[in-house]
Protein backbone atom coordinates (compact mmCIF):
# COMPACT_ATOMS: atom_id res chain seq x y z
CA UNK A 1 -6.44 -69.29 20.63
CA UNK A 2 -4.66 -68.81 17.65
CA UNK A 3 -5.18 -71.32 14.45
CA UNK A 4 -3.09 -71.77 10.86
CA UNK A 5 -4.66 -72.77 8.02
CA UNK A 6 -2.82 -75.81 6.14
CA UNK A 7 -4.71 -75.85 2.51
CA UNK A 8 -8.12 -75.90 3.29
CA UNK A 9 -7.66 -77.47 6.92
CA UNK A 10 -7.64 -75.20 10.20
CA UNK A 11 -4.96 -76.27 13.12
CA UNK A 12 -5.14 -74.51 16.29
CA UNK A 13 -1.33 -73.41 17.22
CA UNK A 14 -1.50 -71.89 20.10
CA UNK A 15 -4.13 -72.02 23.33
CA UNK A 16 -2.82 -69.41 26.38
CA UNK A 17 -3.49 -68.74 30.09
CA UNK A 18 -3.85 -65.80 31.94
CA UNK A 19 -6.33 -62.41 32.18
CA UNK A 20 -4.01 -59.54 31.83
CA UNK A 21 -2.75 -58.05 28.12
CA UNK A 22 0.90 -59.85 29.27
CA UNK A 23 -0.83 -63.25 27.64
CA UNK A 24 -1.50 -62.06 24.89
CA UNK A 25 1.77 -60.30 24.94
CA UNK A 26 3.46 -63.99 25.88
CA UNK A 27 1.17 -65.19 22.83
CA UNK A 28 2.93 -63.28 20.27
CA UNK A 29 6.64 -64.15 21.67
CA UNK A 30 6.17 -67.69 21.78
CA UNK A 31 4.64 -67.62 18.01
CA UNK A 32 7.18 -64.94 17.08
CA UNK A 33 9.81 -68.69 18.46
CA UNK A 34 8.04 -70.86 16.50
CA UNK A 35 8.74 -68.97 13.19
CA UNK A 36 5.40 -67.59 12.84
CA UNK A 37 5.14 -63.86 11.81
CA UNK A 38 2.53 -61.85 13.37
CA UNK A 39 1.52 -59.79 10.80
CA UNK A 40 0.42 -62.83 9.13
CA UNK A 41 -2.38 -63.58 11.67
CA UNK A 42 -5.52 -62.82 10.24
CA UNK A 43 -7.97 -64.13 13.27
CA UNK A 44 -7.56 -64.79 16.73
CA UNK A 45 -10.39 -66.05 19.13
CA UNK A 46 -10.55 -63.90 22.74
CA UNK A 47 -12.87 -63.37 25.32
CA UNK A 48 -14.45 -60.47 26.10
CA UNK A 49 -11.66 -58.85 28.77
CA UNK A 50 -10.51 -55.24 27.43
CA UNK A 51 -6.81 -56.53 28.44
CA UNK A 52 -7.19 -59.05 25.78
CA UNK A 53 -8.64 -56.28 23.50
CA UNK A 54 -6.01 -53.94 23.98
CA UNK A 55 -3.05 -56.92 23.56
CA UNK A 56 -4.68 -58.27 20.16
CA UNK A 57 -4.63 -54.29 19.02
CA UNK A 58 -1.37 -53.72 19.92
CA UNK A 59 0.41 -57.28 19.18
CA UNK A 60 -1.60 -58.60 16.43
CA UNK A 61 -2.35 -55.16 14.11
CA UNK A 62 -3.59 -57.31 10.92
CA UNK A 63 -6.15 -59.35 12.82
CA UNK A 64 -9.51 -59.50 13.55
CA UNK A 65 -10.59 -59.97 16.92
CA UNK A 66 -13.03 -63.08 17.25
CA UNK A 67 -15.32 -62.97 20.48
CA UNK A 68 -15.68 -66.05 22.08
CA UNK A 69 -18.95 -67.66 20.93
CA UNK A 70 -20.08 -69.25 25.11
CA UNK A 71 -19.87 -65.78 26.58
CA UNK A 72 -21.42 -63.65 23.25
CA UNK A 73 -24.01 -66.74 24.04
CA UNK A 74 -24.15 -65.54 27.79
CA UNK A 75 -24.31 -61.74 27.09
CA UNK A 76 -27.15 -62.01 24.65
CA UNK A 77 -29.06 -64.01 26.54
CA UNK A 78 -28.56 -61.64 29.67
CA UNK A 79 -29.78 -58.56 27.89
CA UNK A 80 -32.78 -60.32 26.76
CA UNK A 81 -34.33 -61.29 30.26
């Protein structure tokens, strides 16, 4: 998931499919379509999979990587059963 912020509002602008680094990959072409430059993202939102990891590294070199707050929920409250 990828948001802009308009001002002091937040607007997501782009949700994706898929497990492999190739969304995140088909992320930054369709933004790259819509005008948006890449180097410009400062945040995007992943899951946990080390093929997003990798594709937000390589793709989106200014941002941070944001974990996805239901499985950061799920993996902390796995390690402490």
């Amino acid at each position: 998931m990828v948001y802009q912020r308009y001002y002091f509002k937040k607007a997501v602008i782009h949700v994706g499919e898929g497990k492999e680094a190739d969304a995140v990959n088909n992320m930054e072409k369709e933004l790259e379509t819509r005008g948006l430059q890449v180097e410009n993202i400062k945040n995007v939102c992943i899951d946990m999979s080390p093929a997003y990891i990798s594709g937000v590294y390589y793709n989106f070199p200014n941002a941070n990587i944001v974990f996805d707050k239901f499985q950061t929920k799920e993996l902390l409250n796995g390690s402490l059963l």
